[in-house]
C-alpha atoms as a PDB file:
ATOM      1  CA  UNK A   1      -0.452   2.677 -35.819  1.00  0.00           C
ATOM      2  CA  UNK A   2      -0.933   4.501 -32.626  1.00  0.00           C
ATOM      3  CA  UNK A   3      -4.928   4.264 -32.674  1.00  0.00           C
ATOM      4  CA  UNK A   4      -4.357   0.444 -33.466  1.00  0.00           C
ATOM      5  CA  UNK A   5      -1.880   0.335 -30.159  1.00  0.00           C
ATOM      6  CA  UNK A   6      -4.170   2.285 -28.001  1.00  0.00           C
ATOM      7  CA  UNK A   7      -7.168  -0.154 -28.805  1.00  0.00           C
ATOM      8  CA  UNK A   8      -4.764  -3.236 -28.353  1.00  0.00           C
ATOM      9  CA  UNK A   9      -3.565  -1.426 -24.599  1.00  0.00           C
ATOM     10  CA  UNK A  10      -7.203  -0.880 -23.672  1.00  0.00           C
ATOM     11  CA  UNK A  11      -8.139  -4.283 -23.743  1.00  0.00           C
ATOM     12  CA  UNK A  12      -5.162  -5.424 -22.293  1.00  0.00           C
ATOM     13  CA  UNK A  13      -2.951  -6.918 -24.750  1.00  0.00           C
ATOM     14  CA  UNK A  14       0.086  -7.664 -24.064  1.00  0.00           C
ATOM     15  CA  UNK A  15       2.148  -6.888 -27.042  1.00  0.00           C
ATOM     16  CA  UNK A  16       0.186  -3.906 -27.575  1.00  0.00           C
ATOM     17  CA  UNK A  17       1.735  -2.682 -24.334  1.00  0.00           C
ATOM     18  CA  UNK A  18       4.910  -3.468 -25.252  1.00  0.00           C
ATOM     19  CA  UNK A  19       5.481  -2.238 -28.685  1.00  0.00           C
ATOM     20  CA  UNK A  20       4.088   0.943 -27.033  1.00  0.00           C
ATOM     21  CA  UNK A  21       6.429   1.377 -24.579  1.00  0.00           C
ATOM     22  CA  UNK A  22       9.334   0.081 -27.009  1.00  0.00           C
ATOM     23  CA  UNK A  23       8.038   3.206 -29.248  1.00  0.00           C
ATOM     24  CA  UNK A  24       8.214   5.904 -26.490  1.00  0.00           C
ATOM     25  CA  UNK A  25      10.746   4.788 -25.152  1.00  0.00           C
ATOM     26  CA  UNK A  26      12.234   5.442 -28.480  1.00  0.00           C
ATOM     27  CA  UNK A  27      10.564   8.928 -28.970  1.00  0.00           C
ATOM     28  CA  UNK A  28       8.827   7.823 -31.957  1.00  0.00           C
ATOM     29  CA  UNK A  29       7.307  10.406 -33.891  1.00  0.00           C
ATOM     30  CA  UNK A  30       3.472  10.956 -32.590  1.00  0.00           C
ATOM     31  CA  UNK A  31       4.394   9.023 -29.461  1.00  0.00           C
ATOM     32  CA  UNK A  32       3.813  12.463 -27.100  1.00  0.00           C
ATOM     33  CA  UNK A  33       0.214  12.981 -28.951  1.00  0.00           C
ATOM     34  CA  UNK A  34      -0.231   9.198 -28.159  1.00  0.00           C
ATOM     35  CA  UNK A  35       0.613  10.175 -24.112  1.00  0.00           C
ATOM     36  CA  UNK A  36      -1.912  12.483 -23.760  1.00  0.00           C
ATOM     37  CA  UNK A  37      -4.246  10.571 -25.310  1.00  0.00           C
ATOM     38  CA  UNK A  38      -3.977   7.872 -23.084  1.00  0.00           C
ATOM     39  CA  UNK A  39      -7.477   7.298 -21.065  1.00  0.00           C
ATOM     40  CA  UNK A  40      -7.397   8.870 -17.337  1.00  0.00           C
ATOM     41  CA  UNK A  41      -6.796   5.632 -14.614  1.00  0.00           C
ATOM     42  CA  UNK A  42      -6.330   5.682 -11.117  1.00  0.00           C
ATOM     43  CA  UNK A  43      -4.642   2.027 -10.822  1.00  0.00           C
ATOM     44  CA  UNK A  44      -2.203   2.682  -7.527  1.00  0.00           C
ATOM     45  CA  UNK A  45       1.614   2.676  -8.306  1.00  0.00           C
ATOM     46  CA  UNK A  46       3.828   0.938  -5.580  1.00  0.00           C
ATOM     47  CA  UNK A  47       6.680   1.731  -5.619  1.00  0.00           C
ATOM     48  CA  UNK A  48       9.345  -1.336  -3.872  1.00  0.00           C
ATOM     49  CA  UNK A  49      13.198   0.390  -3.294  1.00  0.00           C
ATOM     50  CA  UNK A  50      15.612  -0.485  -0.101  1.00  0.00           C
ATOM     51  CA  UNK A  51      19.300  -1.344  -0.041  1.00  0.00           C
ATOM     52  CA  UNK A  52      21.062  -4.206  -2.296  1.00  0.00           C
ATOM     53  CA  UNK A  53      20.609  -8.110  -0.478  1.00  0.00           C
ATOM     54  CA  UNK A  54      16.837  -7.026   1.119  1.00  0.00           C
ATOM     55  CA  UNK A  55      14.876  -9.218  -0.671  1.00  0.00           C
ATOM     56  CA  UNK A  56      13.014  -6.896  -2.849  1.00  0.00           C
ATOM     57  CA  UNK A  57      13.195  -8.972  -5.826  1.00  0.00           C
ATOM     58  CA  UNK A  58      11.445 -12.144  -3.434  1.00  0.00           C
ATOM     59  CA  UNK A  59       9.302 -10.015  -2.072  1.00  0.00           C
ATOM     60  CA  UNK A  60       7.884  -8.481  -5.430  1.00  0.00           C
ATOM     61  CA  UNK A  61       7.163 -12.068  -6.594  1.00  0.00           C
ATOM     62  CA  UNK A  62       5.517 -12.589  -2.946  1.00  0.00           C
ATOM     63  CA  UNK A  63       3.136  -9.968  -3.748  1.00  0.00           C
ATOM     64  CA  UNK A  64       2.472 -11.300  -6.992  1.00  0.00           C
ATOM     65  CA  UNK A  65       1.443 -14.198  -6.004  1.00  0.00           C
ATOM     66  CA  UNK A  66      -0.478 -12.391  -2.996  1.00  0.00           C
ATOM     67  CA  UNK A  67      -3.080 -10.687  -5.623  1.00  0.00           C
ATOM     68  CA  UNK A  68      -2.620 -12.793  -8.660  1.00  0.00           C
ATOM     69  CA  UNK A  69      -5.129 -15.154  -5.730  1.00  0.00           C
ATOM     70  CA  UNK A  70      -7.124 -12.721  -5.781  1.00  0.00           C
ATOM     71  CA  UNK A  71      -8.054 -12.385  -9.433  1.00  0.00           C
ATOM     72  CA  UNK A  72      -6.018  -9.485 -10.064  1.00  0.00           C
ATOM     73  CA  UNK A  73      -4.126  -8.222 -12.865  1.00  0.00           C
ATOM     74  CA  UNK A  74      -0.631  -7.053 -12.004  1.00  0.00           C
ATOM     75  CA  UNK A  75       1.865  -5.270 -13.642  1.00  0.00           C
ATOM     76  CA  UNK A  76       5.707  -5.262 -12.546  1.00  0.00           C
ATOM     77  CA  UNK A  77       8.346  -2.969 -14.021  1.00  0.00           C
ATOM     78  CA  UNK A  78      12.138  -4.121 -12.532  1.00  0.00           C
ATOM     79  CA  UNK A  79      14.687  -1.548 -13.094  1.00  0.00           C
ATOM     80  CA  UNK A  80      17.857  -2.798 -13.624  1.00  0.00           C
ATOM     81  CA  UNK A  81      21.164  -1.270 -13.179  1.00  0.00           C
ATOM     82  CA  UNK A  82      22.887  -0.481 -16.847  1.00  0.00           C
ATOM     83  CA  UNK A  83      26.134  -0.550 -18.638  1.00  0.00           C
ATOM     84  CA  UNK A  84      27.523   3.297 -18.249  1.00  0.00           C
ATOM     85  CA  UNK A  85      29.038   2.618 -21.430  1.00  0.00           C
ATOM     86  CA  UNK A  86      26.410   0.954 -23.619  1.00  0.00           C
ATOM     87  CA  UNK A  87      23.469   2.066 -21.266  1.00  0.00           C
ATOM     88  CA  UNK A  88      22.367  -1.955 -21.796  1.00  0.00           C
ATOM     89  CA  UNK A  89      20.507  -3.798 -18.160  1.00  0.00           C
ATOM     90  CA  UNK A  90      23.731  -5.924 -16.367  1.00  0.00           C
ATOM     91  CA  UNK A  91      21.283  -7.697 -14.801  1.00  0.00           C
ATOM     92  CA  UNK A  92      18.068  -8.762 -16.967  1.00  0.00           C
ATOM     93  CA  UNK A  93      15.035 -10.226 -15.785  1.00  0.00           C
ATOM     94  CA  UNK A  94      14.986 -11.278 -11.886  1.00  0.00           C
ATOM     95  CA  UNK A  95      15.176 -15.299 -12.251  1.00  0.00           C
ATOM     96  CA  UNK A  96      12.959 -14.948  -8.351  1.00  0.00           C
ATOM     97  CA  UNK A  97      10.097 -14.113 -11.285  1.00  0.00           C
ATOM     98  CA  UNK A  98      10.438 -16.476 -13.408  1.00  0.00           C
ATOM     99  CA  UNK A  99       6.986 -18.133 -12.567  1.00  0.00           C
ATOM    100  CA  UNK A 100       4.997 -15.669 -14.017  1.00  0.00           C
ATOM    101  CA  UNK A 101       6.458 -14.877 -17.255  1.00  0.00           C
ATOM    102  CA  UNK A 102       3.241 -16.889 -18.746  1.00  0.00           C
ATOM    103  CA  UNK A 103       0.740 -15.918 -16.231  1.00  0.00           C
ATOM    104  CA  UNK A 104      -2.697 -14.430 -17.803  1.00  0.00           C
ATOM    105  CA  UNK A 105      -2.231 -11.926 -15.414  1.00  0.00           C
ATOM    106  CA  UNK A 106       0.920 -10.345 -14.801  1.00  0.00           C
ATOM    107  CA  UNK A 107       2.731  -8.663 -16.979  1.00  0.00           C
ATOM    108  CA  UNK A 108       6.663  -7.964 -16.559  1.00  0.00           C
ATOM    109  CA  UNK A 109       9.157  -5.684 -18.138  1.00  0.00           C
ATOM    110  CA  UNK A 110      12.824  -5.232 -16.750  1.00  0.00           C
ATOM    111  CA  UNK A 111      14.292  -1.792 -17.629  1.00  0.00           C
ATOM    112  CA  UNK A 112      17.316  -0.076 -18.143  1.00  0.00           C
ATOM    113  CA  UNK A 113      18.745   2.952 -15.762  1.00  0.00           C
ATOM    114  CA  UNK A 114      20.006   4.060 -18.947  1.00  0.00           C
ATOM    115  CA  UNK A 115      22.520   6.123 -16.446  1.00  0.00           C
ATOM    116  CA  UNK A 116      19.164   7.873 -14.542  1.00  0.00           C
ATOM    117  CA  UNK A 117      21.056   8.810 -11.071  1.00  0.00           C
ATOM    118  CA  UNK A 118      17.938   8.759  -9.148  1.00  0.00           C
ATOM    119  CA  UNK A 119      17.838   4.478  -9.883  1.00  0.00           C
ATOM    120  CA  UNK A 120      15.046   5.084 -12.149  1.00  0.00           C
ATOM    121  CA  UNK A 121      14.036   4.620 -16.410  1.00  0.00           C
ATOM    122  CA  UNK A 122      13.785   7.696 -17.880  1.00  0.00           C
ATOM    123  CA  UNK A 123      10.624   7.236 -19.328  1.00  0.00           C
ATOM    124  CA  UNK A 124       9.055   5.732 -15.712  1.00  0.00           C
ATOM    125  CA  UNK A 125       6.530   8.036 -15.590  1.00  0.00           C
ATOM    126  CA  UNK A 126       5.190   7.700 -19.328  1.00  0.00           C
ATOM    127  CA  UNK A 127       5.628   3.667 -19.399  1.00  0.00           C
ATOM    128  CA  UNK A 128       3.839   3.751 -15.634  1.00  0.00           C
ATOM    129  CA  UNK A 129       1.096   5.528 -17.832  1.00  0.00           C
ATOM    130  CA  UNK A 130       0.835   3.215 -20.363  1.00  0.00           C
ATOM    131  CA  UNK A 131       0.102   0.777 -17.658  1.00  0.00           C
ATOM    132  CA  UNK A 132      -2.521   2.369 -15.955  1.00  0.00           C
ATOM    133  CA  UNK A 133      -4.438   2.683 -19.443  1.00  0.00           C
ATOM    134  CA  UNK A 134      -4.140  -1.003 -19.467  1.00  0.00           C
ATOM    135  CA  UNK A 135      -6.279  -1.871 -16.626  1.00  0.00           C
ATOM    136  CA  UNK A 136      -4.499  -4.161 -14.675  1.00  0.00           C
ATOM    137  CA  UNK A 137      -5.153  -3.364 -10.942  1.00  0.00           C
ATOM    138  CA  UNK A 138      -1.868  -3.585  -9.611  1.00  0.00           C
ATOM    139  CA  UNK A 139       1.188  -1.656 -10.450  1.00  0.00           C
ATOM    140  CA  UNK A 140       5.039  -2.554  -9.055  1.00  0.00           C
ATOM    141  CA  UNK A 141       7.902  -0.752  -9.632  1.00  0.00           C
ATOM    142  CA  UNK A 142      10.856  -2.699  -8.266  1.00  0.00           C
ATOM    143  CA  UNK A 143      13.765  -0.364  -8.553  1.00  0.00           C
ATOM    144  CA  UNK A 144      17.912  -0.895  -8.603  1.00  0.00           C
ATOM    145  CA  UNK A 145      18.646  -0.732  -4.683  1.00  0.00           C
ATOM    146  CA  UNK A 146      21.279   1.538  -5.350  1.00  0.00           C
ATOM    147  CA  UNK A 147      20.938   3.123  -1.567  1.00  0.00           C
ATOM    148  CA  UNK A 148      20.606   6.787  -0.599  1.00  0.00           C
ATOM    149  CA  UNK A 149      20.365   8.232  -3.590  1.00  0.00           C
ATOM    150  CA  UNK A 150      17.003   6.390  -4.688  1.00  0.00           C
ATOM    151  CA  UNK A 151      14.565   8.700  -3.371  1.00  0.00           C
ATOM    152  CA  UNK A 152      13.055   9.512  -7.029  1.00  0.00           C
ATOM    153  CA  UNK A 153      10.998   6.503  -6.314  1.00  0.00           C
ATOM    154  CA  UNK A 154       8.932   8.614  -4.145  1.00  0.00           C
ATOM    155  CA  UNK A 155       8.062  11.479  -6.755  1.00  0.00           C
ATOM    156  CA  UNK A 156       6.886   8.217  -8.923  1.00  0.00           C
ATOM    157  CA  UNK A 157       4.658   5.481  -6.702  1.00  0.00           C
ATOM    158  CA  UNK A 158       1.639   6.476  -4.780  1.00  0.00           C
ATOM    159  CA  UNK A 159       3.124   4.306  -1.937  1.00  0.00           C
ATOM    160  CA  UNK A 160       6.901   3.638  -1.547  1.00  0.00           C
ATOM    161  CA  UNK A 161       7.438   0.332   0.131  1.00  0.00           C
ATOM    162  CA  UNK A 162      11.201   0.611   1.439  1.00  0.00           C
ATOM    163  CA  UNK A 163      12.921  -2.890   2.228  1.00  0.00           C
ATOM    164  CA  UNK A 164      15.069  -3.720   5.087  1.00  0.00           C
ATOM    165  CA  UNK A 165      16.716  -6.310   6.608  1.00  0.00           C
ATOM    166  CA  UNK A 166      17.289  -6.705  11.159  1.00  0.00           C
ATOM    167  CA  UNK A 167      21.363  -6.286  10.142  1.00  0.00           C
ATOM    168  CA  UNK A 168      20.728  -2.958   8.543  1.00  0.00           C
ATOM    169  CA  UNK A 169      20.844  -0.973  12.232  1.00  0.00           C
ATOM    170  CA  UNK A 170      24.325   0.910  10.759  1.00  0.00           C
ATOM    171  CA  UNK A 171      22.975   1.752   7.796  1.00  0.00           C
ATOM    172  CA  UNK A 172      19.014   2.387   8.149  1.00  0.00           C
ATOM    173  CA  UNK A 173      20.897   5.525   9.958  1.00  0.00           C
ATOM    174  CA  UNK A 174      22.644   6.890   6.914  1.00  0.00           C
ATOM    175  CA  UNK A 175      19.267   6.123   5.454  1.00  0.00           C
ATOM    176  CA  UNK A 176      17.631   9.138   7.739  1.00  0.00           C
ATOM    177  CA  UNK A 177      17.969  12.067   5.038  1.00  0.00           C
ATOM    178  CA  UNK A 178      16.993   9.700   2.822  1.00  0.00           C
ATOM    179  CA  UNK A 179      15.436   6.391   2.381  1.00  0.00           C
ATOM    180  CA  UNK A 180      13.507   6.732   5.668  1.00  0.00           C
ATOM    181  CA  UNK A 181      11.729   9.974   4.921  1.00  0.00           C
ATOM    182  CA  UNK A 182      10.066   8.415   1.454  1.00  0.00           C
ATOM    183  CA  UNK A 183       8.857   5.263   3.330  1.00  0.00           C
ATOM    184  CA  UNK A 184       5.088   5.220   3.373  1.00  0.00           C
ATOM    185  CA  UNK A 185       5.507   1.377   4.559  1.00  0.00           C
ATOM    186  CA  UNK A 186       8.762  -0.083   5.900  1.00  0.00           C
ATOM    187  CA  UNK A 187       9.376  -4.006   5.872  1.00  0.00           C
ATOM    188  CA  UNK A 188      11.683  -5.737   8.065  1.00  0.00           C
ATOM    189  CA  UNK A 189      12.413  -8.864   5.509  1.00  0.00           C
ATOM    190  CA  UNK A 190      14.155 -11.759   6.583  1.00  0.00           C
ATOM    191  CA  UNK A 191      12.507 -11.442  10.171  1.00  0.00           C
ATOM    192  CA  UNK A 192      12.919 -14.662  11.119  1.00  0.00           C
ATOM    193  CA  UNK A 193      16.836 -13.710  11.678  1.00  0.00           C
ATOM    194  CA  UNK A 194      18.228 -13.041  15.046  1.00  0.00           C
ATOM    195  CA  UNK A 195      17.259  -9.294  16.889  1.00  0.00           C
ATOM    196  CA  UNK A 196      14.565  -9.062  14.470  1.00  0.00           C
ATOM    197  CA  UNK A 197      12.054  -7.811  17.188  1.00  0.00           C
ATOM    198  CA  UNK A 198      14.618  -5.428  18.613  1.00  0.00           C
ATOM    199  CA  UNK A 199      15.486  -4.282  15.172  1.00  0.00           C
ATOM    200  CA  UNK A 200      12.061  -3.762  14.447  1.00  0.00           C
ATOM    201  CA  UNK A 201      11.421  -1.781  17.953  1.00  0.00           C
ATOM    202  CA  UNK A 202      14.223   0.593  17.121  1.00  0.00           C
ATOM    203  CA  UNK A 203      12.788   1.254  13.946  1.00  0.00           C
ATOM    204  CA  UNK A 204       9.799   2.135  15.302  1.00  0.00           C
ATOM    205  CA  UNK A 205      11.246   4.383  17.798  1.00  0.00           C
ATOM    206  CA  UNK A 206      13.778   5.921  15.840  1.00  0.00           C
ATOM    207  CA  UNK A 207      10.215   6.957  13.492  1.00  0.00           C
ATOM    208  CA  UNK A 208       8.160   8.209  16.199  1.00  0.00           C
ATOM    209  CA  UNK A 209      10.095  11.719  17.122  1.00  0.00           C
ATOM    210  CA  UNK A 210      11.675  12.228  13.495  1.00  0.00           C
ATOM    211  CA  UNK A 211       8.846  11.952  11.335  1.00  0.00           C
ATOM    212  CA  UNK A 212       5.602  13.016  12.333  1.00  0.00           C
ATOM    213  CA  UNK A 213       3.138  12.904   9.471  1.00  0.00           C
ATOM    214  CA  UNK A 214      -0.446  12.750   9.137  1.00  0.00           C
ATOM    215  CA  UNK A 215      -0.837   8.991   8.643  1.00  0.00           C
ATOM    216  CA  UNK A 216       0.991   6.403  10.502  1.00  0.00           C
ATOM    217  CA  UNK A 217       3.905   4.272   9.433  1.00  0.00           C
ATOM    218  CA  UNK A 218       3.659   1.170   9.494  1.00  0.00           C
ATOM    219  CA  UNK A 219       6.104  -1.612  10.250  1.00  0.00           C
ATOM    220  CA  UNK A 220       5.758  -5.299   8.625  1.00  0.00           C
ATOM    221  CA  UNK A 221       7.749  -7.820   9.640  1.00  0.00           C
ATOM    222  CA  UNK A 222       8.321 -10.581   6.586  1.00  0.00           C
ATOM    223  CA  UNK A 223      10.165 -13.773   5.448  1.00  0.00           C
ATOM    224  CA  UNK A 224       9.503 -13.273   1.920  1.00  0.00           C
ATOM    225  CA  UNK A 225      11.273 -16.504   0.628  1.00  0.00           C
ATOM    226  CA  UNK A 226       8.496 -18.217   2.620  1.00  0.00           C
ATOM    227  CA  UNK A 227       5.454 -15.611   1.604  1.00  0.00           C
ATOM    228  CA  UNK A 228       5.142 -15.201   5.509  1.00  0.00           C
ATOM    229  CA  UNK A 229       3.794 -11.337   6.358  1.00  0.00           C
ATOM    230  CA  UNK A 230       2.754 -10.731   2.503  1.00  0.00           C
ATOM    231  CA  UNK A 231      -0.938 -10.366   3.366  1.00  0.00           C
ATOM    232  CA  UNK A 232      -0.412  -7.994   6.201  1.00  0.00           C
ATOM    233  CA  UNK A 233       2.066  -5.882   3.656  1.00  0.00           C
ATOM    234  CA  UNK A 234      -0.805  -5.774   1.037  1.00  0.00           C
ATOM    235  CA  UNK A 235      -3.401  -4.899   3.589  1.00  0.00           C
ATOM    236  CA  UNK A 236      -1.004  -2.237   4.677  1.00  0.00           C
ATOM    237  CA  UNK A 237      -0.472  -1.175   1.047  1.00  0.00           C
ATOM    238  CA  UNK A 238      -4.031  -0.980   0.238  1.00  0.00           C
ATOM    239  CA  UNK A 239      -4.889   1.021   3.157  1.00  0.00           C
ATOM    240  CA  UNK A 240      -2.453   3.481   1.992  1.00  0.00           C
ATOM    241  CA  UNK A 241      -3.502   3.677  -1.587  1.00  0.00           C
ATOM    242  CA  UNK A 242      -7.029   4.830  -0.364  1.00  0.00           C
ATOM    243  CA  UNK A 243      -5.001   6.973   1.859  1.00  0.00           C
ATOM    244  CA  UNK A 244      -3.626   8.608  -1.280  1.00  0.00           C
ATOM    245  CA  UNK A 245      -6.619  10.619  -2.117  1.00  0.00           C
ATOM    246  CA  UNK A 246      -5.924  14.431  -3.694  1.00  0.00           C
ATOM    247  CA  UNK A 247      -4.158  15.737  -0.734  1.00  0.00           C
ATOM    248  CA  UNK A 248      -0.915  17.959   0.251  1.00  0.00           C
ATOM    249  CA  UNK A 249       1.304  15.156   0.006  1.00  0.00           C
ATOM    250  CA  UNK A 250      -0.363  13.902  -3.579  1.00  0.00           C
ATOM    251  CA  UNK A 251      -0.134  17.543  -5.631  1.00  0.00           C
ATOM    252  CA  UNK A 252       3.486  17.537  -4.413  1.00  0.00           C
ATOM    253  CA  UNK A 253       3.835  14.129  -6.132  1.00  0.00           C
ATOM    254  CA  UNK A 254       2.346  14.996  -9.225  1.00  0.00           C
ATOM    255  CA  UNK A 255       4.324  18.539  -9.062  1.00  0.00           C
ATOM    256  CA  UNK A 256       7.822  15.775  -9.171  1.00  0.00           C
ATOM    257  CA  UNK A 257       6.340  14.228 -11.774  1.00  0.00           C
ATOM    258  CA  UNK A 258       5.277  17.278 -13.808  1.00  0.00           C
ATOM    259  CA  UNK A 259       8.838  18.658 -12.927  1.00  0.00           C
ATOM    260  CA  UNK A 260      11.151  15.521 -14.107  1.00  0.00           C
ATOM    261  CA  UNK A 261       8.859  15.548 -17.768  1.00  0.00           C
ATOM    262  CA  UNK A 262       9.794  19.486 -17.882  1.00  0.00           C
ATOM    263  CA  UNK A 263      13.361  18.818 -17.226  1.00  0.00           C
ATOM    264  CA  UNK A 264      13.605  15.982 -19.403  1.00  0.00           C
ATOM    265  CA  UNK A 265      11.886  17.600 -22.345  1.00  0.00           C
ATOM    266  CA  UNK A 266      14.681  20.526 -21.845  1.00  0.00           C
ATOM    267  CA  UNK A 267      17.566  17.977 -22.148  1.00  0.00           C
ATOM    268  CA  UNK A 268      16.515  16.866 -25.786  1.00  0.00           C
ATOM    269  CA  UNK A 269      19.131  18.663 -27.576  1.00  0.00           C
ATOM    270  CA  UNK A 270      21.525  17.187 -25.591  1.00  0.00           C
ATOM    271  CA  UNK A 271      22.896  13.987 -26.831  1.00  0.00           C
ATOM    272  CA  UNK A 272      25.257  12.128 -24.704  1.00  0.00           C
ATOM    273  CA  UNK A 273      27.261  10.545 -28.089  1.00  0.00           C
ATOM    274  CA  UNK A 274      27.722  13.774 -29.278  1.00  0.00           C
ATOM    275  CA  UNK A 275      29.034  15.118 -26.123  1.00  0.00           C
ATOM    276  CA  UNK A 276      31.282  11.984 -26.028  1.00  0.00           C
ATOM    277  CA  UNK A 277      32.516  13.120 -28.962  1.00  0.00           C
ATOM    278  CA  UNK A 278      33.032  16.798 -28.384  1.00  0.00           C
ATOM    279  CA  UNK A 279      35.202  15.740 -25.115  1.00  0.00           C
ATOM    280  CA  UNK A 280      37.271  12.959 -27.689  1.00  0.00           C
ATOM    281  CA  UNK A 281      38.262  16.313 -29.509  1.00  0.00           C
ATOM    282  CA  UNK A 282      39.539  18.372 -26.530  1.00  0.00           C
ATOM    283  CA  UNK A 283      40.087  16.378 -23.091  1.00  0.00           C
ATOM    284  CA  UNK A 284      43.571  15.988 -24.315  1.00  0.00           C
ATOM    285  CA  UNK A 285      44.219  19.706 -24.161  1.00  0.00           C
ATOM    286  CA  UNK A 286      46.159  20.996 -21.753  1.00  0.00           C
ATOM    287  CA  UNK A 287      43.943  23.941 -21.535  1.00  0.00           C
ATOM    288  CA  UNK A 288      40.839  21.561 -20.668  1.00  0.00           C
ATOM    289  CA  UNK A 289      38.265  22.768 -17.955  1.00  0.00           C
ATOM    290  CA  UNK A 290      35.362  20.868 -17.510  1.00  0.00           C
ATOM    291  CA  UNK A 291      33.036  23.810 -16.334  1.00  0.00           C
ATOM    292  CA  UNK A 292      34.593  25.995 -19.544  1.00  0.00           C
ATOM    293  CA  UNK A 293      33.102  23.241 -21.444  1.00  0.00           C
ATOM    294  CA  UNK A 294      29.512  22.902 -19.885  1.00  0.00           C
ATOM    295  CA  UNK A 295      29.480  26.353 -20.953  1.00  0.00           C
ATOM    296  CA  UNK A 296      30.148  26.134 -24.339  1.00  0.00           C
ATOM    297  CA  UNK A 297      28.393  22.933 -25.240  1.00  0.00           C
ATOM    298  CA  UNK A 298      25.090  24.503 -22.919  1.00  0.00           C
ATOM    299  CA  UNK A 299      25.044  27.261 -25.869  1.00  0.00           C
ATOM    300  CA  UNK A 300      25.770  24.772 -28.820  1.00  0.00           C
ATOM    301  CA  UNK A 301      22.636  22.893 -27.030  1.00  0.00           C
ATOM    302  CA  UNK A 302      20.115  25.663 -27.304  1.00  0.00           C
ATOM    303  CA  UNK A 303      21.506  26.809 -30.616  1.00  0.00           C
END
């Protein structure tokens, strides 16, 4: 079954891909010795996060559209906020998208948090894989826009596109420990609002002393809804991707990645319906202490 799926990936087919990813997401039995037998590819992951109302779901199917008319083959993976009770996507496939769903070329999946904190699938970094052994030359990962706390984005995509809007002033800076230190690209959507250009200065200012890195920043100015700026977004995009060579900031990357599979491989004999049920049996207890029961379920874990 695997060797059959492998073969089907390879040459791109489509259901191939996604009974693949169906299986490990599902930790299928042989799907780890199917991982690391995937072929080595270098297709670029970007990585598209901001704050809720930015436009990131326009401005996906903007870019789509961008190198789809260019004859290339683009994968998009929208994570979707889920149920914390049935771990199910609230939201399902972006509608925006809807346009490509029978393209030859582009291939979409809409994902499940599954409760990840970080706004991210679980299994990102082996479905991102699966991808890249699939040959497409694009990769998108359009992720919840769930604010500050999205920064895993950046230990996934080889560049991190973050999406902003010219009303955002307040909170691009709460963003400062956060959002604004993973941007390898920033985009200032709906620029055709009012103060855009000052918005857009004051970005660029509030960058220059704070985060002095090796490569510069850049700044795009958009209207998605009307696929104005996309080309000078995917020219910035592709300058970082051969930016994005084996360097400092690269091994650090793959070190996050290397680090989540660790930490997610420990967390196996944890299963949250069993710990559901554990708590049914003594939250009512008067002698109930959360951190007393960490402890005691962290040993039933290992046992």
């Amino acid at each position: 079954m695997w060797k059959q799926l492998l073969a089907g990936i390879q040459i791109g087919n489509y259901q191939s891909i996604a009974r693949a990813i169906s299986l490990v997401e599902n930790e299928v039995e042989g799907s780890n010795d199917f991982l690391q037998a995937l072929p080595i590819s270098k297709t670029p992951i970007t990585g598209i996060t901001g704050p809720p109302g930015a436009g990131k779901s326009t401005l996906t199917d903007a870019l789509i559209g961008h190198w789809t008319a260019e004859g290339k083959k683009v994968a998009v993976l929208c994570i979707d906020p889920s149920s914390p009770f049935n771990m199910g996507a609230l939201l399902g496939d972006r509608i925006r998208m809807s346009d490509w769903y029978n393209h030859p070329g582009v291939y979409i999946r809409s994902l499940a948090t599954r409760g990840s904190l970080g706004g991210l699938h679980p299994y990102i970094i082996d479905i991102t894989a699966i991808l890249q052994a699939a040959g497409f030359d694009e990769i998108i990962v359009e992720t919840v826009g769930v604010g500050q706390s999205e920064i895993d984005i950046a230990g996934l995509a080889d560049t991190t596109v973050v999406v902003v809007v010219p009303e955002a002033g307040d909170e691009v800076q709460t963003m400062k420990a956060g959002l604004m230190e993973i941007a390898d690209v920033f985009v200032v959507n709906k620029s055709d609002r009012p103060d855009a250009d000052t918005f857009v200065k004051n970005l660029r200012l509030m960058m220059a002393p704070a985060f002095q890195v090796d490569h510069p920043i850049e700044v795009i100015k958009t209207v998605a809804s009307q696929k104005e700026g996309i080309e000078a977004l995917a020219k910035a995009i592709a300058t970082h991707h051969q930016y994005m060579t084996v360097n400092h900031r690269k091994i650090w990357l793959l070190t996050e990645r290397v680090y989540q599979l660790i930490a997610r491989n420990r967390m196996k004999p944890y299963d949250k319906t069993a710990i559901y049920q554990a708590l049914q049996a003594k939250v009512e207890s008067s002698q109930f202490n959360l951190f007393s029961f960490v402890q005691e379920y962290s040993h039933i874990g290992k046992a």
